[in-house]
PDB file of N, CA and C in Angstrom:
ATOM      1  N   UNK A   1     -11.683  24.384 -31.351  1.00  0.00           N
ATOM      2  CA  UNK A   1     -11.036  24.833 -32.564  1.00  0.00           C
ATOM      3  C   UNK A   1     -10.908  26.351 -32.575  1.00  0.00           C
ATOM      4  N   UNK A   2     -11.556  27.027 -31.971  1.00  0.00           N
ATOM      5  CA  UNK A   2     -11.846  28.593 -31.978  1.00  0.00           C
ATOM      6  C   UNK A   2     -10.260  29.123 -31.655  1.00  0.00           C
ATOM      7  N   UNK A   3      -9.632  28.653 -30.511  1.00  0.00           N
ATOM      8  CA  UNK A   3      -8.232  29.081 -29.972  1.00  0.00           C
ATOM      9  C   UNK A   3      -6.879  28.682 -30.560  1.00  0.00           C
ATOM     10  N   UNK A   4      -7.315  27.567 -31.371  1.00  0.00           N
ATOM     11  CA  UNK A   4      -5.920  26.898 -32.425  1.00  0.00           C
ATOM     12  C   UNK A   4      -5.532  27.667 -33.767  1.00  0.00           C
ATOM     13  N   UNK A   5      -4.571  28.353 -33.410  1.00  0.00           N
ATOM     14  CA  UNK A   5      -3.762  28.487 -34.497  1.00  0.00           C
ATOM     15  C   UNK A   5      -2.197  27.909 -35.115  1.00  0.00           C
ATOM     16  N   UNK A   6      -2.226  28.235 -36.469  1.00  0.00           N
ATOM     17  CA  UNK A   6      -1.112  28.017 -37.262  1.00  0.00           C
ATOM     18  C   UNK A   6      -0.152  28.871 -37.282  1.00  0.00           C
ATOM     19  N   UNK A   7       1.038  28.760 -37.483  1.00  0.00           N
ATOM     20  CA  UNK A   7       2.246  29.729 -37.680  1.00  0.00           C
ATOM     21  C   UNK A   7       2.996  29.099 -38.515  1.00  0.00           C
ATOM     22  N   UNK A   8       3.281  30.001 -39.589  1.00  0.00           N
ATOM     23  CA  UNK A   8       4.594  29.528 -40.040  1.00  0.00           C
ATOM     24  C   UNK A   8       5.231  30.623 -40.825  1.00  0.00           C
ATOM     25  N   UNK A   9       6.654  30.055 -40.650  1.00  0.00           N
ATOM     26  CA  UNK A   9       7.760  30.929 -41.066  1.00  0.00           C
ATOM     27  C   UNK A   9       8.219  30.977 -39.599  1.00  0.00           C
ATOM     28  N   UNK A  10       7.944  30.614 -38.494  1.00  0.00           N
ATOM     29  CA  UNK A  10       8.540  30.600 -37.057  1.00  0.00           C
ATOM     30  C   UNK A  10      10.067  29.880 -37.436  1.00  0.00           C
ATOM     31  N   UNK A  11      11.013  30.610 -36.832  1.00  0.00           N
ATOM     32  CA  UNK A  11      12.302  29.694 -36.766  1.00  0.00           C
ATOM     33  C   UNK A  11      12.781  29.842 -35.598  1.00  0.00           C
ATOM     34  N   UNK A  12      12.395  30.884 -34.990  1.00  0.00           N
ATOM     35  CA  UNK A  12      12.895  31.567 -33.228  1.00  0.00           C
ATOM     36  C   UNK A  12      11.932  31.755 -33.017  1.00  0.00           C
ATOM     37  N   UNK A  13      11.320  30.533 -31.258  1.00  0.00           N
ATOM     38  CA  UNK A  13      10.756  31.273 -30.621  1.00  0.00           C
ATOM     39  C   UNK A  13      10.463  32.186 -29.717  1.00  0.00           C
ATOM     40  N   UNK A  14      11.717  32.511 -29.711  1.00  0.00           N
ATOM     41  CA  UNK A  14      12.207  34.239 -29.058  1.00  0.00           C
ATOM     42  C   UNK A  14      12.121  35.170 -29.755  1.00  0.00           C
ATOM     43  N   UNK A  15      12.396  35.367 -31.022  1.00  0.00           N
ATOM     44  CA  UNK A  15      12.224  36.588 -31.978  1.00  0.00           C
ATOM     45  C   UNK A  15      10.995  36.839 -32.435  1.00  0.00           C
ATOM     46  N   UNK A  16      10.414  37.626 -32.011  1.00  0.00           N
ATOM     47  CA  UNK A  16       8.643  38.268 -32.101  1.00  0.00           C
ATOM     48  C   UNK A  16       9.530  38.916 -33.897  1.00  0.00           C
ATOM     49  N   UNK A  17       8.635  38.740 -34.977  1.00  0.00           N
ATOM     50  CA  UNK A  17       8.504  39.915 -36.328  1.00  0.00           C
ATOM     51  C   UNK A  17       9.573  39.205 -37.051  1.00  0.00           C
ATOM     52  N   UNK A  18      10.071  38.079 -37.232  1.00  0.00           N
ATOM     53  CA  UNK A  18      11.165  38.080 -37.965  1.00  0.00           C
ATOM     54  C   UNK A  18      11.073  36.617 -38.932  1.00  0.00           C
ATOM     55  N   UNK A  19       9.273  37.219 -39.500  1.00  0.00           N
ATOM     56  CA  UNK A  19       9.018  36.541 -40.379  1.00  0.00           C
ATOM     57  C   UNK A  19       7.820  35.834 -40.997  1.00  0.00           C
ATOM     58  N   UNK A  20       7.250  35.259 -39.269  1.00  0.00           N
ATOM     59  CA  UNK A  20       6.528  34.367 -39.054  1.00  0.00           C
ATOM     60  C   UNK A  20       4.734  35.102 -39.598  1.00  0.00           C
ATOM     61  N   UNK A  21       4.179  34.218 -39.753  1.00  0.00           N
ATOM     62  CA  UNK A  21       2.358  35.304 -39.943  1.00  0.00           C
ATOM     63  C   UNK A  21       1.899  33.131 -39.243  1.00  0.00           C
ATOM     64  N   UNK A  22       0.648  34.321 -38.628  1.00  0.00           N
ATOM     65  CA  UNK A  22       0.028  33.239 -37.200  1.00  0.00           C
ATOM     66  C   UNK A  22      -1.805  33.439 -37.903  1.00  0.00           C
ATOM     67  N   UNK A  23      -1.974  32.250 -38.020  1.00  0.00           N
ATOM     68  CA  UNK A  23      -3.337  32.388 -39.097  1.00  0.00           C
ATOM     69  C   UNK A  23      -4.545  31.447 -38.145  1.00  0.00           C
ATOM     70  N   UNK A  24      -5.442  31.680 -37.857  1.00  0.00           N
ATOM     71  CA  UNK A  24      -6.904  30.775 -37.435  1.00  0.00           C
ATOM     72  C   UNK A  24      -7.315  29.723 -38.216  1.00  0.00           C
ATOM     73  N   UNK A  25      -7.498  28.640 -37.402  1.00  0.00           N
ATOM     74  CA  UNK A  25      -7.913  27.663 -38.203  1.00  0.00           C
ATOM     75  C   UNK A  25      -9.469  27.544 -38.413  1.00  0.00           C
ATOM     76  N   UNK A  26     -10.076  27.495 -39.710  1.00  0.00           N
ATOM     77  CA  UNK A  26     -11.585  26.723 -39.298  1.00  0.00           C
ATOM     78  C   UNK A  26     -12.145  26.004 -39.961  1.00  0.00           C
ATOM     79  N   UNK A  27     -11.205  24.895 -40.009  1.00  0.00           N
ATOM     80  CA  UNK A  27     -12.012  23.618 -40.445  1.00  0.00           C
ATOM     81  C   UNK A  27     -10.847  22.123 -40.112  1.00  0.00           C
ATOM     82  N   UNK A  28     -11.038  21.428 -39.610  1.00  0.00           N
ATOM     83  CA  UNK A  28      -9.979  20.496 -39.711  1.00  0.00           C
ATOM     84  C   UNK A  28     -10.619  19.044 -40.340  1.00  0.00           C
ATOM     85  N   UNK A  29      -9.970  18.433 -41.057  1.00  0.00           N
ATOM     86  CA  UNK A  29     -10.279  17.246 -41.548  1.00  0.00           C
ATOM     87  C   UNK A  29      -9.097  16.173 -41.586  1.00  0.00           C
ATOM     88  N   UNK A  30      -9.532  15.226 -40.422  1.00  0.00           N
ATOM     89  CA  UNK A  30      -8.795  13.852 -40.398  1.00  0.00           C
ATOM     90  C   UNK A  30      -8.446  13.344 -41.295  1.00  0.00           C
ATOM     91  N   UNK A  31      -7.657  12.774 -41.327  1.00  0.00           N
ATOM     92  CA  UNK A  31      -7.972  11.204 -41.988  1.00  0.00           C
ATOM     93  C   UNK A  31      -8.912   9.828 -41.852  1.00  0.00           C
ATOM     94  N   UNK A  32      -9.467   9.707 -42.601  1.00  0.00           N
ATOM     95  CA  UNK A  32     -10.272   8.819 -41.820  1.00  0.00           C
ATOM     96  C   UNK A  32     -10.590   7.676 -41.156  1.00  0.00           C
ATOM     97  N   UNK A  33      -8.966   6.942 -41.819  1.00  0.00           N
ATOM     98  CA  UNK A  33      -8.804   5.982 -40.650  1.00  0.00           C
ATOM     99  C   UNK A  33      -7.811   6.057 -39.805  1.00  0.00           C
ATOM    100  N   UNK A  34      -8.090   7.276 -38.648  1.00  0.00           N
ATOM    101  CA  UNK A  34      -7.368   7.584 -37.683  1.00  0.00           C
ATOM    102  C   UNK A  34      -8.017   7.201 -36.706  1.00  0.00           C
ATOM    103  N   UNK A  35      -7.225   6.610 -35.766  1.00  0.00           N
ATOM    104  CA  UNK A  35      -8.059   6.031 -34.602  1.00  0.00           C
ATOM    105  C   UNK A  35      -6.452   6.452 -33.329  1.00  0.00           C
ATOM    106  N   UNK A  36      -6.779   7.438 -32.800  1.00  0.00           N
ATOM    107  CA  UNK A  36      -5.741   7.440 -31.875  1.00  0.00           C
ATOM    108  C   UNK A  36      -5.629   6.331 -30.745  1.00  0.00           C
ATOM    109  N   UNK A  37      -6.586   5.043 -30.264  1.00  0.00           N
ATOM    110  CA  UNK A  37      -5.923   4.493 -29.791  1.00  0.00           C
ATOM    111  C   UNK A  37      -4.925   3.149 -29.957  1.00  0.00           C
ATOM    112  N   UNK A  38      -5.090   3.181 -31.166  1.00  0.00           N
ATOM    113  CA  UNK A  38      -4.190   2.544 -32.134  1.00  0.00           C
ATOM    114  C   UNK A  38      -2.764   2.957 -32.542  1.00  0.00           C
ATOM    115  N   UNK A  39      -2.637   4.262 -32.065  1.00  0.00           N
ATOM    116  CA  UNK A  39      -1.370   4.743 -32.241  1.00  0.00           C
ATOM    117  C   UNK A  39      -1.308   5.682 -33.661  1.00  0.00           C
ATOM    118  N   UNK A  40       0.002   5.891 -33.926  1.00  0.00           N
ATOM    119  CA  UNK A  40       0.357   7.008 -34.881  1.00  0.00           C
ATOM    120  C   UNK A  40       0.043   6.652 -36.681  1.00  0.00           C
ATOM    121  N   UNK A  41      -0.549   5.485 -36.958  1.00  0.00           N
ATOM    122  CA  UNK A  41      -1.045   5.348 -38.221  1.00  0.00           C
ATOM    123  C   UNK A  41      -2.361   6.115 -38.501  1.00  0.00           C
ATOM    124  N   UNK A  42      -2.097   6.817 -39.945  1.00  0.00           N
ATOM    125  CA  UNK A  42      -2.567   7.651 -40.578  1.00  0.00           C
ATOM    126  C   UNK A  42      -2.897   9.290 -39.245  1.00  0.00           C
ATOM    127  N   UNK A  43      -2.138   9.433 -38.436  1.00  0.00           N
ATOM    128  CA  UNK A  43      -2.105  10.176 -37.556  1.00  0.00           C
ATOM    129  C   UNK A  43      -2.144  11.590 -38.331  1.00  0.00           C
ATOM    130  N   UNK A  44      -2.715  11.849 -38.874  1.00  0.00           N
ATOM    131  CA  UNK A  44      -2.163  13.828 -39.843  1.00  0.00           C
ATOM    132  C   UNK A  44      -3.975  13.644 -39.966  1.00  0.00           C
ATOM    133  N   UNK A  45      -3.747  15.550 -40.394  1.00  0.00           N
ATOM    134  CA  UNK A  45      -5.005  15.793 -40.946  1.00  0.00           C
ATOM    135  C   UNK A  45      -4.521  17.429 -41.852  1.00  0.00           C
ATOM    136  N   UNK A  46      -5.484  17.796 -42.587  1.00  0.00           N
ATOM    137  CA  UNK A  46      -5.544  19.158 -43.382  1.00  0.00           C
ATOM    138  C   UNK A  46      -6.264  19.939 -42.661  1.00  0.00           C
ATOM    139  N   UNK A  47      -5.714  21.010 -42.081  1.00  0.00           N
ATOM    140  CA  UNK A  47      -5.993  22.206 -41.734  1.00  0.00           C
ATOM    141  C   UNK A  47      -6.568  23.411 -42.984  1.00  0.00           C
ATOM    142  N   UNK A  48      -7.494  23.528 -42.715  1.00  0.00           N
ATOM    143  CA  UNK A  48      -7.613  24.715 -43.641  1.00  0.00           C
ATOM    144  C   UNK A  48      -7.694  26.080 -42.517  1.00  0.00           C
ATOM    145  N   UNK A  49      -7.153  26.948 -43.151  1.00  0.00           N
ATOM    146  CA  UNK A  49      -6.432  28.494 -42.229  1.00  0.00           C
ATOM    147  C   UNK A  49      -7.130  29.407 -43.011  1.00  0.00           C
ATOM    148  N   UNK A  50      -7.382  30.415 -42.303  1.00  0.00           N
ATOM    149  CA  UNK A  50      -7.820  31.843 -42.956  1.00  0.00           C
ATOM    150  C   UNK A  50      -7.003  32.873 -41.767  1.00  0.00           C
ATOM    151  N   UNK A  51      -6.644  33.838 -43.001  1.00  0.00           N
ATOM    152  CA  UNK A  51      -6.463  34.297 -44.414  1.00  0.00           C
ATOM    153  C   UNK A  51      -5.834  32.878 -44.911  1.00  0.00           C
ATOM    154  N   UNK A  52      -5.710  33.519 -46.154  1.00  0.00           N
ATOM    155  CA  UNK A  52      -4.375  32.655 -46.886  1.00  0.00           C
ATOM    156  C   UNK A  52      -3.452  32.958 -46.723  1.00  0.00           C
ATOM    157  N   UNK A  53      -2.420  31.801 -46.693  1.00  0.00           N
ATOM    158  CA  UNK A  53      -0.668  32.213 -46.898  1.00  0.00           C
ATOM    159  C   UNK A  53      -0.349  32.948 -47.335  1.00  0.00           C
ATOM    160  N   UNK A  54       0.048  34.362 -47.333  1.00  0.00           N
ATOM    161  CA  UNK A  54       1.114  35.227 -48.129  1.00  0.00           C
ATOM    162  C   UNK A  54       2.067  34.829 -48.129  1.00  0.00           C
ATOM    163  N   UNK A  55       3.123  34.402 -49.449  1.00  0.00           N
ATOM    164  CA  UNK A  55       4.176  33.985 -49.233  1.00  0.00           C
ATOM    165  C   UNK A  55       5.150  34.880 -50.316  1.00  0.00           C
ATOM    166  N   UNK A  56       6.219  35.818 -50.042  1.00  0.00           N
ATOM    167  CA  UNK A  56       6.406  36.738 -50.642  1.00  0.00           C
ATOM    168  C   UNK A  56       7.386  36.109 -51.214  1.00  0.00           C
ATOM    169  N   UNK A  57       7.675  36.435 -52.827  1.00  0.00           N
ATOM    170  CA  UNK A  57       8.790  35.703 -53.615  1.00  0.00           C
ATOM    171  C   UNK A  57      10.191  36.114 -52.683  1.00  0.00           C
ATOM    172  N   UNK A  58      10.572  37.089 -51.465  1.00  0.00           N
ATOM    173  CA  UNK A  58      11.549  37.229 -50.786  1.00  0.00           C
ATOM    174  C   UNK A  58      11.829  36.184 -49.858  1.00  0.00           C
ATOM    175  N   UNK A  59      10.535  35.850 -49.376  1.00  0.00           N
ATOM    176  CA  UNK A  59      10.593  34.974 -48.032  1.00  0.00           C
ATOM    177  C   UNK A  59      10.833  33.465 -48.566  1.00  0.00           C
ATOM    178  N   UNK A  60      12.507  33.162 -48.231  1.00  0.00           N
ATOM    179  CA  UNK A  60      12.493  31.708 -48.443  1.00  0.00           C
ATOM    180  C   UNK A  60      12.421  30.811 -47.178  1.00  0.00           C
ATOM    181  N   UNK A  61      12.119  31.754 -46.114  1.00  0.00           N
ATOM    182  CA  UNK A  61      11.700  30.509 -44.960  1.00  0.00           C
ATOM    183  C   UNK A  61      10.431  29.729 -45.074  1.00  0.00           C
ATOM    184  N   UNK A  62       9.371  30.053 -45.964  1.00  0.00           N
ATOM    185  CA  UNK A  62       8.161  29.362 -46.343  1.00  0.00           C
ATOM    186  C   UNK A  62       7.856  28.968 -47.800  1.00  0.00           C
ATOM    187  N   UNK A  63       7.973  27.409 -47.537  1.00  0.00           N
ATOM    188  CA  UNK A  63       7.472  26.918 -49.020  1.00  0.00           C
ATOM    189  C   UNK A  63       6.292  26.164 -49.624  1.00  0.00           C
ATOM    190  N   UNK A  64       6.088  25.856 -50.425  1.00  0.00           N
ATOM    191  CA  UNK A  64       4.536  25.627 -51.000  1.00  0.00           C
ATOM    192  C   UNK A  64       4.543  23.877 -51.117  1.00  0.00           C
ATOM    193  N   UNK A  65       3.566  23.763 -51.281  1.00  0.00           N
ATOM    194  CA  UNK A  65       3.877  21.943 -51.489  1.00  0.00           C
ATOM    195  C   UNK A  65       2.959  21.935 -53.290  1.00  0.00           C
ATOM    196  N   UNK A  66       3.288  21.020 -53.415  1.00  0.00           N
ATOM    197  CA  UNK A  66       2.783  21.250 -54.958  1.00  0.00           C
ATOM    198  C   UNK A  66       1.622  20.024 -55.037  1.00  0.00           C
ATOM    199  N   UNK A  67       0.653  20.143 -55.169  1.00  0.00           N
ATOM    200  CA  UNK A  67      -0.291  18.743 -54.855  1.00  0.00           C
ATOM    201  C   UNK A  67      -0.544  18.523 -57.289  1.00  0.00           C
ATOM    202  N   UNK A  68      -1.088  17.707 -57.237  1.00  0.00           N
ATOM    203  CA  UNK A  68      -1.117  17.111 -57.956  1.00  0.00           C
ATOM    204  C   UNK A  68      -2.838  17.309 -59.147  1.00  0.00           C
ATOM    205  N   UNK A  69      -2.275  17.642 -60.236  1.00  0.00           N
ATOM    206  CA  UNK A  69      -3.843  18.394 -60.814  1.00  0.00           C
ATOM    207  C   UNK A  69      -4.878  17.263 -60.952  1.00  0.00           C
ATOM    208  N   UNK A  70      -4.436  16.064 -60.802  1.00  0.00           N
ATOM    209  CA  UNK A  70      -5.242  15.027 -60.751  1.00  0.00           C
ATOM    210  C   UNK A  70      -5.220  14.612 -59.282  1.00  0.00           C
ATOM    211  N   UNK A  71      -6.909  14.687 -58.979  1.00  0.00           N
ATOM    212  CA  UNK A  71      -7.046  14.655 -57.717  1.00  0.00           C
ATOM    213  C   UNK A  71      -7.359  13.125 -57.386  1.00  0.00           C
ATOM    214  N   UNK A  72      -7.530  12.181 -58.257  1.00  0.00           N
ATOM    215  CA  UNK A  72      -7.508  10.843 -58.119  1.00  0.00           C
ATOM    216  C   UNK A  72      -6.247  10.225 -58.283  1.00  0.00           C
ATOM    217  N   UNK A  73      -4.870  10.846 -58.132  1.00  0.00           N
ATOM    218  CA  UNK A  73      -3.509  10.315 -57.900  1.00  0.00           C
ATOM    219  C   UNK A  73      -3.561   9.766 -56.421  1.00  0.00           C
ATOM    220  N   UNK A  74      -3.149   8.821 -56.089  1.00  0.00           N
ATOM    221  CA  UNK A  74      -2.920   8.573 -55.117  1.00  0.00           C
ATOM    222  C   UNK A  74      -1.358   8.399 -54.504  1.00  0.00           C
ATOM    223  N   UNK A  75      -0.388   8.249 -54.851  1.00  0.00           N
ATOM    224  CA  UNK A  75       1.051   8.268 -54.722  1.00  0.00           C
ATOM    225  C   UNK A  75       1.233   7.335 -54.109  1.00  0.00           C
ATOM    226  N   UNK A  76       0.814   5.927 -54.318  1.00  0.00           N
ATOM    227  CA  UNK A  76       0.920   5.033 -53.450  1.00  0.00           C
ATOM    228  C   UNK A  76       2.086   4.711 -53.969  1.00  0.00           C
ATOM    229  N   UNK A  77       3.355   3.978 -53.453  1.00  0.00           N
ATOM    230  CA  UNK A  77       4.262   3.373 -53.744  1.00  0.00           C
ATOM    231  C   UNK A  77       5.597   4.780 -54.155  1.00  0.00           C
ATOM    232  N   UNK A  78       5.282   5.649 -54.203  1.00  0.00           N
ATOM    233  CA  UNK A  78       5.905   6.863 -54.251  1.00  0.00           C
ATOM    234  C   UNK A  78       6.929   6.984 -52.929  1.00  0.00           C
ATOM    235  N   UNK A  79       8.053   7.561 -52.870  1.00  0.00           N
ATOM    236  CA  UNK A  79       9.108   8.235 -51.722  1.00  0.00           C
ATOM    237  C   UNK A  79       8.525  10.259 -52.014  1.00  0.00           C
ATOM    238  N   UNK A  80       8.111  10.091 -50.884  1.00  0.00           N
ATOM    239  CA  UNK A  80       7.663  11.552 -50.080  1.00  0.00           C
ATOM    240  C   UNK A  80       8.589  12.398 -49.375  1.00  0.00           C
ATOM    241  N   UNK A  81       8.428  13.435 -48.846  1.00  0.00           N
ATOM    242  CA  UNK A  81       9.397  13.991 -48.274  1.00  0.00           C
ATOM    243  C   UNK A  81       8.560  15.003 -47.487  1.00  0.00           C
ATOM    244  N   UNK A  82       8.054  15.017 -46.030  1.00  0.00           N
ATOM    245  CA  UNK A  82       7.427  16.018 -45.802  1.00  0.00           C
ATOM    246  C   UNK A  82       8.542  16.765 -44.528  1.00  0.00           C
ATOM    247  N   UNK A  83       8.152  18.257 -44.657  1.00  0.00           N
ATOM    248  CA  UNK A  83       9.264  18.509 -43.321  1.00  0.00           C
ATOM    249  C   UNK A  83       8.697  19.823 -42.669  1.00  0.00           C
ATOM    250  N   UNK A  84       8.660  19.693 -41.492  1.00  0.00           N
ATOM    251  CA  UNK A  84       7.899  20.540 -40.341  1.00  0.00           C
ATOM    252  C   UNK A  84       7.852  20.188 -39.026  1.00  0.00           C
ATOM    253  N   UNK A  85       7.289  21.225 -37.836  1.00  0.00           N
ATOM    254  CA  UNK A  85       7.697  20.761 -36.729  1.00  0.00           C
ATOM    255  C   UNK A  85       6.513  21.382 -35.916  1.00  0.00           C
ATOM    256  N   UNK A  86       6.110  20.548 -34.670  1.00  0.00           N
ATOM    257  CA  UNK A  86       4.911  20.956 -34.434  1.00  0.00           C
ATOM    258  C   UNK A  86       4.674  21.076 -33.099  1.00  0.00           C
ATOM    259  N   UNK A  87       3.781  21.292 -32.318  1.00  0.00           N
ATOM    260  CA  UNK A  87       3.587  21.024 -30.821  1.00  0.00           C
ATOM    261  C   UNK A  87       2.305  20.558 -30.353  1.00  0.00           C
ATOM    262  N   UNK A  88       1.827  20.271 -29.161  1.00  0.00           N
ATOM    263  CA  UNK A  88       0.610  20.044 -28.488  1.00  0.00           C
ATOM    264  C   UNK A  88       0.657  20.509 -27.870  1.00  0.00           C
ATOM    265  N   UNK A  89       1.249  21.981 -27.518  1.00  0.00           N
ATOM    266  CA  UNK A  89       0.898  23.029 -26.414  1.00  0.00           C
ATOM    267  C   UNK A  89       1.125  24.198 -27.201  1.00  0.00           C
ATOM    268  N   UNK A  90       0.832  24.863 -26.154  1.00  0.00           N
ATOM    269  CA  UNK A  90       0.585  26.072 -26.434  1.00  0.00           C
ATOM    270  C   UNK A  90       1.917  27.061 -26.421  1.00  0.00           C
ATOM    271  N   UNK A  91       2.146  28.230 -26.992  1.00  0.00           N
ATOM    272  CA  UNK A  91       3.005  28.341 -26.875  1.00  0.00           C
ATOM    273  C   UNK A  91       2.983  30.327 -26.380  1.00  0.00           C
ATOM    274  N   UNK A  92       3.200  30.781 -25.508  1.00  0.00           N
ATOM    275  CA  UNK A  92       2.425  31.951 -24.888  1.00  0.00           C
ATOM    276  C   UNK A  92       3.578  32.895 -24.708  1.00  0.00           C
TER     277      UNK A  92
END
């Protein structure tokens, strides 16, 4: 976990400064019934990053997700919409 980081606001990965902030992760938490050899069900987890997001009321390449003040909602039966893009390598 020490070498994994987050980025976002990346839209070019050729353009070094044109936007992006690259944050350390240290803590990750599964889901807990993830079982990768079962395949891609419940496959995600929450990253928690330090610092925090700066997200400047200018910058509309990064947006917030809005979670819910009741933390016993579950959204079951709900239409979601999540959107992002990710890798398993590294990117140097």
């Amino acid at each position: 976990m020490q070498n994994l980081k987050v980025v976002v606001g990346e839209h070019n990965l050729n353009i070094l400064g044109d936007g992006e902030q690259t944050f350390s992760v240290v803590k990750i938490t599964a889901h807990p019934q993830f079982n990768k050899t079962l395949g891609f069900d419940y496959d995600f987890a929450v990253l928690q990053i330090s610092p925090s997001v700066i997200i400047p009321l200018t910058n509309a390449k990064v947006g917030i997700v809005c979670l819910p003040p009741d933390v016993t909602e579950t959204f079951a039966n709900y239409k979601l919409t999540a959107s992002g893009w990710g890798s398993y390598s590294q990117h140097k």
